[in-house]
N, C-alpha and C. Protein backbone atom coordinates (compact mmCIF):
# COMPACT_ATOMS: atom_id res chain seq x y z
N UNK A 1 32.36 43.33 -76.47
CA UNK A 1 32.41 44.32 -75.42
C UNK A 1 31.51 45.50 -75.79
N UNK A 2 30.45 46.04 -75.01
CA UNK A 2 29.60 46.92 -75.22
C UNK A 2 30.27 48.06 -74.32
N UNK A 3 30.21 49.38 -74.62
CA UNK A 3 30.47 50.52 -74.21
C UNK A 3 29.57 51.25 -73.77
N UNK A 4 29.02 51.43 -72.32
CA UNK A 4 28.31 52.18 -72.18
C UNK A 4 28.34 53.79 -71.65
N UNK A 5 27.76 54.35 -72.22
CA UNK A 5 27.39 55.78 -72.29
C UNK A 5 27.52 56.47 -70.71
N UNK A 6 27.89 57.29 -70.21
CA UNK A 6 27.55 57.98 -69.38
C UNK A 6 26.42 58.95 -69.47
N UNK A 7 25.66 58.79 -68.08
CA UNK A 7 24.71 59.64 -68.78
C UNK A 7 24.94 61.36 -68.66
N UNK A 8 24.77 62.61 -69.27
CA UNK A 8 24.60 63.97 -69.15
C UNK A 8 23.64 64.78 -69.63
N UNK A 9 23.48 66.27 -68.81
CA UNK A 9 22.10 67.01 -68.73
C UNK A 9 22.33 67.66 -70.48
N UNK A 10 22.37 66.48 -71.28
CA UNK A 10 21.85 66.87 -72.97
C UNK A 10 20.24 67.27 -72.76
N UNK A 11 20.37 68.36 -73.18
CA UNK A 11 19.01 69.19 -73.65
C UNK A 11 18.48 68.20 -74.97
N UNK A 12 17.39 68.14 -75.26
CA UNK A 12 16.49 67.76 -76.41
C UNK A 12 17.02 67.95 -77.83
N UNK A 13 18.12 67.59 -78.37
CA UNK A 13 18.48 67.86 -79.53
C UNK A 13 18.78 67.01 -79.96
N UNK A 14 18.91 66.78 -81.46
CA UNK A 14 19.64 66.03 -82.04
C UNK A 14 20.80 65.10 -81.76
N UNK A 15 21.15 64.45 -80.63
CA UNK A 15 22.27 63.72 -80.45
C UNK A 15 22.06 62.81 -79.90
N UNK A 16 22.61 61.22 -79.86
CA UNK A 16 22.87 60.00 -79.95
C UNK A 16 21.32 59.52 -80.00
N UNK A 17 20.53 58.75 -78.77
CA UNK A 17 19.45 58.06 -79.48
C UNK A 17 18.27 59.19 -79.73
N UNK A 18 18.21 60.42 -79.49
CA UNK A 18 16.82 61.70 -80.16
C UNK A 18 17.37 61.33 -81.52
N UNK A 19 18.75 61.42 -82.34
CA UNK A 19 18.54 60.86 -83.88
C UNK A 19 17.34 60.14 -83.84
N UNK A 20 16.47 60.46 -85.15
CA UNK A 20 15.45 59.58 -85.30
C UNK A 20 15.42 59.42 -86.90
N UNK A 21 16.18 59.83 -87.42
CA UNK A 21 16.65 59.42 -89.08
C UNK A 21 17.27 57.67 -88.95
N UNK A 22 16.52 57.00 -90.74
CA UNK A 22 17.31 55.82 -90.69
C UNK A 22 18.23 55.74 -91.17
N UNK A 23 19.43 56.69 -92.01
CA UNK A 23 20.37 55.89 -92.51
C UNK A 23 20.96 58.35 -92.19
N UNK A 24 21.97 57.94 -91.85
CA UNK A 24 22.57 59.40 -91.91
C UNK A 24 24.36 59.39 -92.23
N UNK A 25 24.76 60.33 -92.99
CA UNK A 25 26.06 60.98 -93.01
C UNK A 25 26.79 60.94 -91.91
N UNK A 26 28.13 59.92 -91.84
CA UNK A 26 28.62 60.39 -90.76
C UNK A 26 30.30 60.85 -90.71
N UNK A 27 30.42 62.06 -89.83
CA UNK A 27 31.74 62.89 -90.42
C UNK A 27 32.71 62.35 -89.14
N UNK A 28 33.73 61.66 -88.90
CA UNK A 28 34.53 61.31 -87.80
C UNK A 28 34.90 62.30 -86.48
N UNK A 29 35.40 61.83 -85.91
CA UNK A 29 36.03 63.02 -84.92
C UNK A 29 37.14 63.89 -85.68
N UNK A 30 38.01 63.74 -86.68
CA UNK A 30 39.08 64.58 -87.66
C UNK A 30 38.50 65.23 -88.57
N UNK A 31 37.22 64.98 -88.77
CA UNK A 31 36.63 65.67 -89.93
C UNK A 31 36.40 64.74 -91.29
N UNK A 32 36.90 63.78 -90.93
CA UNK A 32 37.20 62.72 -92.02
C UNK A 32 35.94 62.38 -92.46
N UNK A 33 35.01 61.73 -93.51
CA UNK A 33 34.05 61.34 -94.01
C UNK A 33 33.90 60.12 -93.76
N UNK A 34 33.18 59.43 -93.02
CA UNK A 34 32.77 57.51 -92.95
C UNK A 34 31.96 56.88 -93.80
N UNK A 35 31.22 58.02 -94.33
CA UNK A 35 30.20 57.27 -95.17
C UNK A 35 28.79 57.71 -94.69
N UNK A 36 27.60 56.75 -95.50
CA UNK A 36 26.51 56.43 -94.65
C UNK A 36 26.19 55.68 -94.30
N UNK A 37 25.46 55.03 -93.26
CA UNK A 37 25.99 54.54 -92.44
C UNK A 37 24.32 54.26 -91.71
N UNK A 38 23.62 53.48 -91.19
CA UNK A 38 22.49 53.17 -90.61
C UNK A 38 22.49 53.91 -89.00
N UNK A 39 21.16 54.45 -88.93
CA UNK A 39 21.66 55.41 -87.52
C UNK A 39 22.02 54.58 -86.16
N UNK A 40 21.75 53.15 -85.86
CA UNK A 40 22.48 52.03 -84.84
C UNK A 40 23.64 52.38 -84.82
N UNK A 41 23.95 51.73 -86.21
CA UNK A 41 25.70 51.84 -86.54
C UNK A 41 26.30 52.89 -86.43
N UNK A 42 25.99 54.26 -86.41
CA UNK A 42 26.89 55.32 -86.65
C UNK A 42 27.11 55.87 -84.78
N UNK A 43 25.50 55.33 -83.92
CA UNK A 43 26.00 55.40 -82.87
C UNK A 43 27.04 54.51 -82.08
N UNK A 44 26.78 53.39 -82.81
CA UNK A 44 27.99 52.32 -82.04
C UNK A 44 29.27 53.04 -82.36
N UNK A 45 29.48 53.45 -83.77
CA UNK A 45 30.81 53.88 -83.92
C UNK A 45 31.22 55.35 -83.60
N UNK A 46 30.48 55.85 -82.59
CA UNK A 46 30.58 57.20 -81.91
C UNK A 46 31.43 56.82 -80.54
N UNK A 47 30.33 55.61 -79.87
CA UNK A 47 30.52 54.97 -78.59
C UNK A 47 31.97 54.48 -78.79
N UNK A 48 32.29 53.88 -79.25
CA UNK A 48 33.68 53.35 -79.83
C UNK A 48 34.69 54.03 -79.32
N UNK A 49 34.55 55.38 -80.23
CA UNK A 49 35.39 56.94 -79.80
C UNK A 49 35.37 57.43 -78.79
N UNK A 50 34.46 56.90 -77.74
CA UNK A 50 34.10 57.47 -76.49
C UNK A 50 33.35 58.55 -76.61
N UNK A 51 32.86 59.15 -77.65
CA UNK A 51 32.42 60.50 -78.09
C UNK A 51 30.30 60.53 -78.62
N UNK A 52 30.26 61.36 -79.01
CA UNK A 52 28.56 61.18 -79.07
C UNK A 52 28.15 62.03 -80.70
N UNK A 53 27.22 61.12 -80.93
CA UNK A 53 27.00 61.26 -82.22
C UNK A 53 25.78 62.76 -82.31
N UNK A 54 26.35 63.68 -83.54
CA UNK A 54 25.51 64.99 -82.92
C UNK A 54 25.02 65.25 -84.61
N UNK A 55 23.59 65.81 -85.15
CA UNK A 55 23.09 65.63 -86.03
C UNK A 55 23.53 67.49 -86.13
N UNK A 56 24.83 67.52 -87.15
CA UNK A 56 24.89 69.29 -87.72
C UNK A 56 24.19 69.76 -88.48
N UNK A 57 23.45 68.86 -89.61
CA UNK A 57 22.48 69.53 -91.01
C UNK A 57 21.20 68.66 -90.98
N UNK A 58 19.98 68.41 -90.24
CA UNK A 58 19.00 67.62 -90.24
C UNK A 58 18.60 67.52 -91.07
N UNK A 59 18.11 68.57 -92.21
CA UNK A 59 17.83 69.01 -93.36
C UNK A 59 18.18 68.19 -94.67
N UNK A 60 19.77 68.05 -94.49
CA UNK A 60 20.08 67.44 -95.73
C UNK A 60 19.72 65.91 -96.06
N UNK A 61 20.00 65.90 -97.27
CA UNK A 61 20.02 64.10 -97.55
C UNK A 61 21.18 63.59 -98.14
N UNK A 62 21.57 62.43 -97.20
CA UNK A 62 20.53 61.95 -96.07
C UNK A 62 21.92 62.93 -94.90
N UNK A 63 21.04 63.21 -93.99
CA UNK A 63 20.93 64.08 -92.69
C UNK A 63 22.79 64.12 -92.27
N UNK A 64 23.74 64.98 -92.04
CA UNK A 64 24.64 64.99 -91.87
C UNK A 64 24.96 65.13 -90.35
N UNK A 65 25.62 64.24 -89.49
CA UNK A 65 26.22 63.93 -87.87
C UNK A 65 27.19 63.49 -87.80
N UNK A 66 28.10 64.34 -86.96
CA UNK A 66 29.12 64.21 -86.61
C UNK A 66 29.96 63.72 -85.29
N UNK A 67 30.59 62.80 -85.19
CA UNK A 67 31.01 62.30 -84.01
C UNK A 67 32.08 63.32 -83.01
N UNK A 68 31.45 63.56 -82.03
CA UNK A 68 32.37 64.79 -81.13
C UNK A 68 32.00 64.70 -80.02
N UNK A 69 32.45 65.45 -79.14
CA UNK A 69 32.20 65.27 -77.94
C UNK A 69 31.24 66.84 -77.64
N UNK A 70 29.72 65.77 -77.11
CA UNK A 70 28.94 66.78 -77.26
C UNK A 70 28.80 67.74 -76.17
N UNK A 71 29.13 67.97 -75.03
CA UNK A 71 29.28 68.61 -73.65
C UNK A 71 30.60 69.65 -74.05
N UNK A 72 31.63 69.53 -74.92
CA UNK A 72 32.52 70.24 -75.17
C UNK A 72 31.38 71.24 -75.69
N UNK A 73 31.12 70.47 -77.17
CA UNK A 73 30.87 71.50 -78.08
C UNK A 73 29.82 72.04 -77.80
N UNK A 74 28.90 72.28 -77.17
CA UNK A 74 27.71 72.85 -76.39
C UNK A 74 28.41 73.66 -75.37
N UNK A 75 29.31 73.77 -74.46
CA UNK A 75 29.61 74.99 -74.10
C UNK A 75 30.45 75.81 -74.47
N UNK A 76 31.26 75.08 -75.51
CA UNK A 76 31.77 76.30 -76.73
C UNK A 76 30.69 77.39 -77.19
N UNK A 77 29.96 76.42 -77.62
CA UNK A 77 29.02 77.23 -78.47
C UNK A 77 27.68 78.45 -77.49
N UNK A 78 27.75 77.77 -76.29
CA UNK A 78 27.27 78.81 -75.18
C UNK A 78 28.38 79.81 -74.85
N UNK A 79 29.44 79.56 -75.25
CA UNK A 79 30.60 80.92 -74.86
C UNK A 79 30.65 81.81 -75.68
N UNK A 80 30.33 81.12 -76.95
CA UNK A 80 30.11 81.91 -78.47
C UNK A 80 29.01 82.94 -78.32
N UNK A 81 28.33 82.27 -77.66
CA UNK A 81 26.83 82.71 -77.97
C UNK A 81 27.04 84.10 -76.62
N UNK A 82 27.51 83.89 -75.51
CA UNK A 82 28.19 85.14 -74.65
C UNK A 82 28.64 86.23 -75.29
N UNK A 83 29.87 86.15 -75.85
CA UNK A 83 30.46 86.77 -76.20
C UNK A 83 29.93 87.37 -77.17
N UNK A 84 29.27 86.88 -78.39
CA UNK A 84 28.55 87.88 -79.17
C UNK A 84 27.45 88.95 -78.40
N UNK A 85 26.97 88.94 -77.57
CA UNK A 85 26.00 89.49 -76.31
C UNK A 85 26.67 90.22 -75.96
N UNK A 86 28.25 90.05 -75.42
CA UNK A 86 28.54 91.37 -74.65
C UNK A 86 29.42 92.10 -76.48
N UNK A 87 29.38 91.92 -77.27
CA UNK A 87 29.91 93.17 -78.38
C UNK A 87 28.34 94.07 -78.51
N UNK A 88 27.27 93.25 -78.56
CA UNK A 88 26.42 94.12 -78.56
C UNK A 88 25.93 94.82 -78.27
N UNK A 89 25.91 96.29 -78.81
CA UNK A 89 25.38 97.53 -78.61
C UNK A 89 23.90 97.84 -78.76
N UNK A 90 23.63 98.08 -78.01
CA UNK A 90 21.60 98.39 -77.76
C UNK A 90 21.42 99.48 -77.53
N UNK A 91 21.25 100.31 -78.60
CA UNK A 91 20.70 101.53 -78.67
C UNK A 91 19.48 101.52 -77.69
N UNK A 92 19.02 102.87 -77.23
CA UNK A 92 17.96 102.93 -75.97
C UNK A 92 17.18 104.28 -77.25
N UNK A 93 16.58 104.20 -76.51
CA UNK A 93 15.24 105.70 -77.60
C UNK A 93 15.01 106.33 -76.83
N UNK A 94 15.18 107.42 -76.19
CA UNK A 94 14.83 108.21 -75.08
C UNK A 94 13.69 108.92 -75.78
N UNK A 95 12.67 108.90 -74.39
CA UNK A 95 11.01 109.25 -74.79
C UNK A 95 11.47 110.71 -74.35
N UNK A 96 10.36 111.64 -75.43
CA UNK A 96 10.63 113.16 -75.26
C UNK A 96 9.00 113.50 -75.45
N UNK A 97 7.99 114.16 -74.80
CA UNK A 97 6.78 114.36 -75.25
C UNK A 97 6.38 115.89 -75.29
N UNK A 98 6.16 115.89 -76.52
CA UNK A 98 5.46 117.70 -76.50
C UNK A 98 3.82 117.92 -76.53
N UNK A 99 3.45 119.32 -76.66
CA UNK A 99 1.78 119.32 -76.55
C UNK A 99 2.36 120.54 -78.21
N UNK A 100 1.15 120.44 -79.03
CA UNK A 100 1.49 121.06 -80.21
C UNK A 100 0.77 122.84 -79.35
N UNK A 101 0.65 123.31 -78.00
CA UNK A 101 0.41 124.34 -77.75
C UNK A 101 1.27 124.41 -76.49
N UNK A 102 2.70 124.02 -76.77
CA UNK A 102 3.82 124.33 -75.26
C UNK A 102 4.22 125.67 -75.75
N UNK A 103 4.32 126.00 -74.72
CA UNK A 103 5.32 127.20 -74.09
C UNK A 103 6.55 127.51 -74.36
N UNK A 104 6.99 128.67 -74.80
CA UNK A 104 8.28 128.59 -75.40
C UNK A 104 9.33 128.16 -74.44
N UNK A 105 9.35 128.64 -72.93
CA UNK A 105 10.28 128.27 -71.64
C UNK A 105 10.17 126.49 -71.80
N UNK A 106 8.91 126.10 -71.72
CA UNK A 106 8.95 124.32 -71.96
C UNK A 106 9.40 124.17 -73.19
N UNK A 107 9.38 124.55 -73.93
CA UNK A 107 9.80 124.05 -75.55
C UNK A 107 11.65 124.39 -75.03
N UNK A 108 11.62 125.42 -74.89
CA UNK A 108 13.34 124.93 -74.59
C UNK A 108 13.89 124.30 -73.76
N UNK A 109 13.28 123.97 -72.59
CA UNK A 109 13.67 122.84 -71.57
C UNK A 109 13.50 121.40 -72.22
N UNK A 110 12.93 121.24 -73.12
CA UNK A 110 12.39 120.13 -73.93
C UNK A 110 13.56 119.91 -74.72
N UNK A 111 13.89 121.12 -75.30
CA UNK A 111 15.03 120.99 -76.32
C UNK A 111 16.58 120.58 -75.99
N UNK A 112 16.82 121.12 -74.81
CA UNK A 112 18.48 121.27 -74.22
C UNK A 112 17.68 119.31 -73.41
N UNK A 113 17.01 119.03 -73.25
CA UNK A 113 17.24 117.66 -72.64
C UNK A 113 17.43 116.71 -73.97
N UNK A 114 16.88 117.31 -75.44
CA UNK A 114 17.08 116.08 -76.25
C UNK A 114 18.28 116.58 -76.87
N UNK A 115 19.12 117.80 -76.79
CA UNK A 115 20.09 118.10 -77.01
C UNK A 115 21.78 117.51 -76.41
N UNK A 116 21.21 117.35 -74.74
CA UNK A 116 22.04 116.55 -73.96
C UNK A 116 22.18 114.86 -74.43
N UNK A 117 20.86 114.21 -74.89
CA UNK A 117 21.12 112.94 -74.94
C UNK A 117 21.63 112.92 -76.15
N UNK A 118 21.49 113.44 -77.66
CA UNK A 118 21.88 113.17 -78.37
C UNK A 118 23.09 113.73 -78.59
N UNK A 119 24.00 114.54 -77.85
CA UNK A 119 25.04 114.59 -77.92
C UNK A 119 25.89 113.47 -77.10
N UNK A 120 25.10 112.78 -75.62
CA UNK A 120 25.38 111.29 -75.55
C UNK A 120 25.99 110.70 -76.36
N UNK A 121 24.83 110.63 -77.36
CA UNK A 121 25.06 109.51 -78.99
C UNK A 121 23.54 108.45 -78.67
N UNK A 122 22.50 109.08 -77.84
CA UNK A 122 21.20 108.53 -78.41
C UNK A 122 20.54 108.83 -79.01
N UNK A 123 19.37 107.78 -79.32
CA UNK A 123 18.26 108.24 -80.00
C UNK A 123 17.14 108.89 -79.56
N UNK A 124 16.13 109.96 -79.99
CA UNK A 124 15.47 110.86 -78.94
C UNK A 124 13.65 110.32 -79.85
N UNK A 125 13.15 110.03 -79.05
CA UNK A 125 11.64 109.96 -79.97
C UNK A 125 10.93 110.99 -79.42
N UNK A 126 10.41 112.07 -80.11
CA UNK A 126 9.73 112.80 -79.96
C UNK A 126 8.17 112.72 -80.18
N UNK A 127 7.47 112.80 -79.13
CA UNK A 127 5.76 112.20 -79.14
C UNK A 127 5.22 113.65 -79.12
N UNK A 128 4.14 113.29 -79.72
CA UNK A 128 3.07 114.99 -79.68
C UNK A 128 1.83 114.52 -79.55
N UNK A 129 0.78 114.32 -78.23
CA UNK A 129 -0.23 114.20 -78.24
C UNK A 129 -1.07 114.89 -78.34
N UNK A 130 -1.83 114.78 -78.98
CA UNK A 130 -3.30 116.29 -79.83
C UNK A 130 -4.64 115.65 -78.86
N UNK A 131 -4.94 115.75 -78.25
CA UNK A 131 -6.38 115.98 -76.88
C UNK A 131 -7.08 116.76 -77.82
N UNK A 132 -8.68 115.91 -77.43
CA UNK A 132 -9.85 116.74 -77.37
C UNK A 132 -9.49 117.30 -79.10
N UNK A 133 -10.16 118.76 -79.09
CA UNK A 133 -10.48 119.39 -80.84
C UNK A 133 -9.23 119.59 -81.42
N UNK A 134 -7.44 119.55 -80.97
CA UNK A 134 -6.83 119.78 -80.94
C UNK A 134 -6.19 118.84 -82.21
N UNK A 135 -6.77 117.73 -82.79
CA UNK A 135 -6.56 116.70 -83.33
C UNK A 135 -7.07 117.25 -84.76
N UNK A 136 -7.94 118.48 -84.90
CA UNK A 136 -8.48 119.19 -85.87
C UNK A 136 -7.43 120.32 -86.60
N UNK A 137 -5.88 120.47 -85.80
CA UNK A 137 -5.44 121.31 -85.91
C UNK A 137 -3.53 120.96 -86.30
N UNK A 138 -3.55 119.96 -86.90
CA UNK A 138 -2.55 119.20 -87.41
C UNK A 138 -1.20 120.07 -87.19
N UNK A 139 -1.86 120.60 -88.24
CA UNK A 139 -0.74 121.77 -88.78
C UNK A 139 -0.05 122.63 -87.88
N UNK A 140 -0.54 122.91 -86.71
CA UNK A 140 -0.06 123.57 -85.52
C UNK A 140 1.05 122.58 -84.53
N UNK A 141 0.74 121.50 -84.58
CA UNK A 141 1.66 120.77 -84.07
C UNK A 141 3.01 120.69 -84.78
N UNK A 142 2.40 120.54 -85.88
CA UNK A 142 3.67 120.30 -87.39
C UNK A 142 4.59 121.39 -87.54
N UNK A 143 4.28 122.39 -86.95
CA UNK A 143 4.74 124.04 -86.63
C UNK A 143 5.56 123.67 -85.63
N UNK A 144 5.58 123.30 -84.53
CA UNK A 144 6.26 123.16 -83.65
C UNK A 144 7.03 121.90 -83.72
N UNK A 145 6.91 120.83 -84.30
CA UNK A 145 7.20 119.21 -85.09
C UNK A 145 9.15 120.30 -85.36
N UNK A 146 8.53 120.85 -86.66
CA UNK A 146 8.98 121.36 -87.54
C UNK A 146 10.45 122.58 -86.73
N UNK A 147 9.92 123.32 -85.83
CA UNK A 147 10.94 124.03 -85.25
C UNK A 147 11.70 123.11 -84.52
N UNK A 148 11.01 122.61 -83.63
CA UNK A 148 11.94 121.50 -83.03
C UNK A 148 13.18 120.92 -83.65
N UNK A 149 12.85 120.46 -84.84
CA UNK A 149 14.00 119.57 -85.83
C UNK A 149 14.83 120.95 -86.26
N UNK A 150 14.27 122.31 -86.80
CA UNK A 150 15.52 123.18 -87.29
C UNK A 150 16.15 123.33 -85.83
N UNK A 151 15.76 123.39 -84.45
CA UNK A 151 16.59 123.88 -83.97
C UNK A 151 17.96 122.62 -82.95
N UNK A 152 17.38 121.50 -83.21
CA UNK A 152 18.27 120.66 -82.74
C UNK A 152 19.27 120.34 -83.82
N UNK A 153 18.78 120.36 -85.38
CA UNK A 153 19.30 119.89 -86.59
C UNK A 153 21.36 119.88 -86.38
N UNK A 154 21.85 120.94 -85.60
CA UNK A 154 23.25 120.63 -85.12
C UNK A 154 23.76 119.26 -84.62
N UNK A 155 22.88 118.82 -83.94
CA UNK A 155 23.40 117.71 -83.06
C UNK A 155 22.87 116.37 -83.33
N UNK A 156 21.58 116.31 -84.17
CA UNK A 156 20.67 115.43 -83.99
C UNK A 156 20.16 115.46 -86.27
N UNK A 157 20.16 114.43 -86.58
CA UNK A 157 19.26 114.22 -88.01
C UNK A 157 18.08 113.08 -87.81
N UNK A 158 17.07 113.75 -88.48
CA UNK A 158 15.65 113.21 -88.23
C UNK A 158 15.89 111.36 -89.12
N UNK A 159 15.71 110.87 -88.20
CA UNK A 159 15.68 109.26 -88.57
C UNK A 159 14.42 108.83 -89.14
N UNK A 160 13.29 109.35 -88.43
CA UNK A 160 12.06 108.69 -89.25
C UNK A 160 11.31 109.82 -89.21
N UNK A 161 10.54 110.16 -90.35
CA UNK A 161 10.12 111.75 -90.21
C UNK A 161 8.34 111.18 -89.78
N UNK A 162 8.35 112.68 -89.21
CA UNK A 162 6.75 112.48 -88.44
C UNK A 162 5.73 112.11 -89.03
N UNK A 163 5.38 110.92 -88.27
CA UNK A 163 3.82 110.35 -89.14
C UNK A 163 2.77 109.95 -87.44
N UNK A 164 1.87 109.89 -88.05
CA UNK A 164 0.84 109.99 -86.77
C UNK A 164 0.20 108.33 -86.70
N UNK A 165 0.08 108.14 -85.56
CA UNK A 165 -0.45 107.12 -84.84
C UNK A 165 -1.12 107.19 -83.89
N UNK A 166 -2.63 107.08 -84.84
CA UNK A 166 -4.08 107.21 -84.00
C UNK A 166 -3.72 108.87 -83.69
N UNK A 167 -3.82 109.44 -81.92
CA UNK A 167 -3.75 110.73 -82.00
C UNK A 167 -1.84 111.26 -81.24
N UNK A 168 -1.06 110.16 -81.81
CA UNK A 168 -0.12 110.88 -81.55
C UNK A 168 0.95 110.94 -82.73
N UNK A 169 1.49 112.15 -82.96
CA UNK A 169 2.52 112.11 -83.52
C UNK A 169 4.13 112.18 -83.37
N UNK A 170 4.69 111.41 -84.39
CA UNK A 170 6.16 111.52 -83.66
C UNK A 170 7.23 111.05 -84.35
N UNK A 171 8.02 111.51 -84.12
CA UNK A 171 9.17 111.87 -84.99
C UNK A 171 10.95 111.07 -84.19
N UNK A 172 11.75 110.63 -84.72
CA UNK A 172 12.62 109.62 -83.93
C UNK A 172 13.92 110.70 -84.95
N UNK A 173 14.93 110.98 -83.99
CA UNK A 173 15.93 112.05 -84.19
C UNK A 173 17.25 110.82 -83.51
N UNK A 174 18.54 110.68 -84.09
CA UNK A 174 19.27 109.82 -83.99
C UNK A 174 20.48 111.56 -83.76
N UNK A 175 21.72 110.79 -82.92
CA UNK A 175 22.71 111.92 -83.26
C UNK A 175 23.66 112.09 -84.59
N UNK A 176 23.96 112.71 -84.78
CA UNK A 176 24.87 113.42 -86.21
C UNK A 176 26.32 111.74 -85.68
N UNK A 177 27.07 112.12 -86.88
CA UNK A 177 28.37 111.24 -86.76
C UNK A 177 29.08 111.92 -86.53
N UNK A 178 30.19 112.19 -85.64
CA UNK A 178 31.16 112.85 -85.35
C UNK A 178 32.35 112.37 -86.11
């Protein structure tokens, strides 16, 4: 009596005839050990179980597969794979851009907005683009770089300190721990 397979939308992986190893490890449906086992044989004795032969360690020698039911364990493992997705937290970087010759009224409107987010609990990147001869004058930006960080320093600690890229510079401010 031959048992035939139903067919299902198995993606390209490792299970029943994509095995392309000749002789593999095979672990039962209990966990139990069968041996090794020629890869024909280990599918007949999957089919048997009603269940489908699924390759867990390709790597090893010789190659370790386990008889289970592979449509279960594929959307287990897509629920797994959910659920770790929604614990995760994704920090955002809120863009902040200064000119190293703003205005003190803009420099504090600049300030109370990266003051608001990082009391949020984001991260604030602060950009400084130097135009034209202005790129000659480092140190003037770094002046204002520099006040910026003493005067948020309450709410906010400098995460990556200012280094320049090409003609902008910029500085990434995370919030304090409460």
């Amino acid at each position: 009596m031959q048992y035939i397979r139903p067919k299902r939308n198995v993606p390209e992986e490792l299970v029943n005839e994509n095995i392309h190893f000749r002789e593999v490890m095979v672990i039962g449906p209990e966990g139990e050990q069968l041996g090794t086992m020629m890869r024909r044989e280990a599918i007949e004795k999957a089919y048997e179980y009603g269940l489908d032969l699924f390759c867990v360690a390709p790597t090893a020698k010789p190659p370790v597969c386990k008889i289970l039911d592979y449509g279960k364990f594929h959307f287990n493992e897509q629920k797994k794979e959910r659920e770790s997705k929604k614990k995760q937290h994704v920090t955002e970087i809120k863009p902040l851009r200064l000119s190293p010759v703003i205005d003190q009224h803009d420099f504090d409107t600049k300030l109370a907005q990266a003051r608001k987010w990082a009391e949020e609990g984001q991260k604030v990147r602060v950009d400084m683009k130097f135009r034209g001869r202005m790129i000659t004058r480092k140190e003037v930006g770094e002046a204002v770089m520099k006040q910026f960080v003493e005067q948020i320093s309450d709410v906010a600690t400098v995460d990556k300190q200012p280094s320049m890229e090409g003609n902008t510079m910029s500085i990434v401010l995370s919030p304090k721990k409460k």
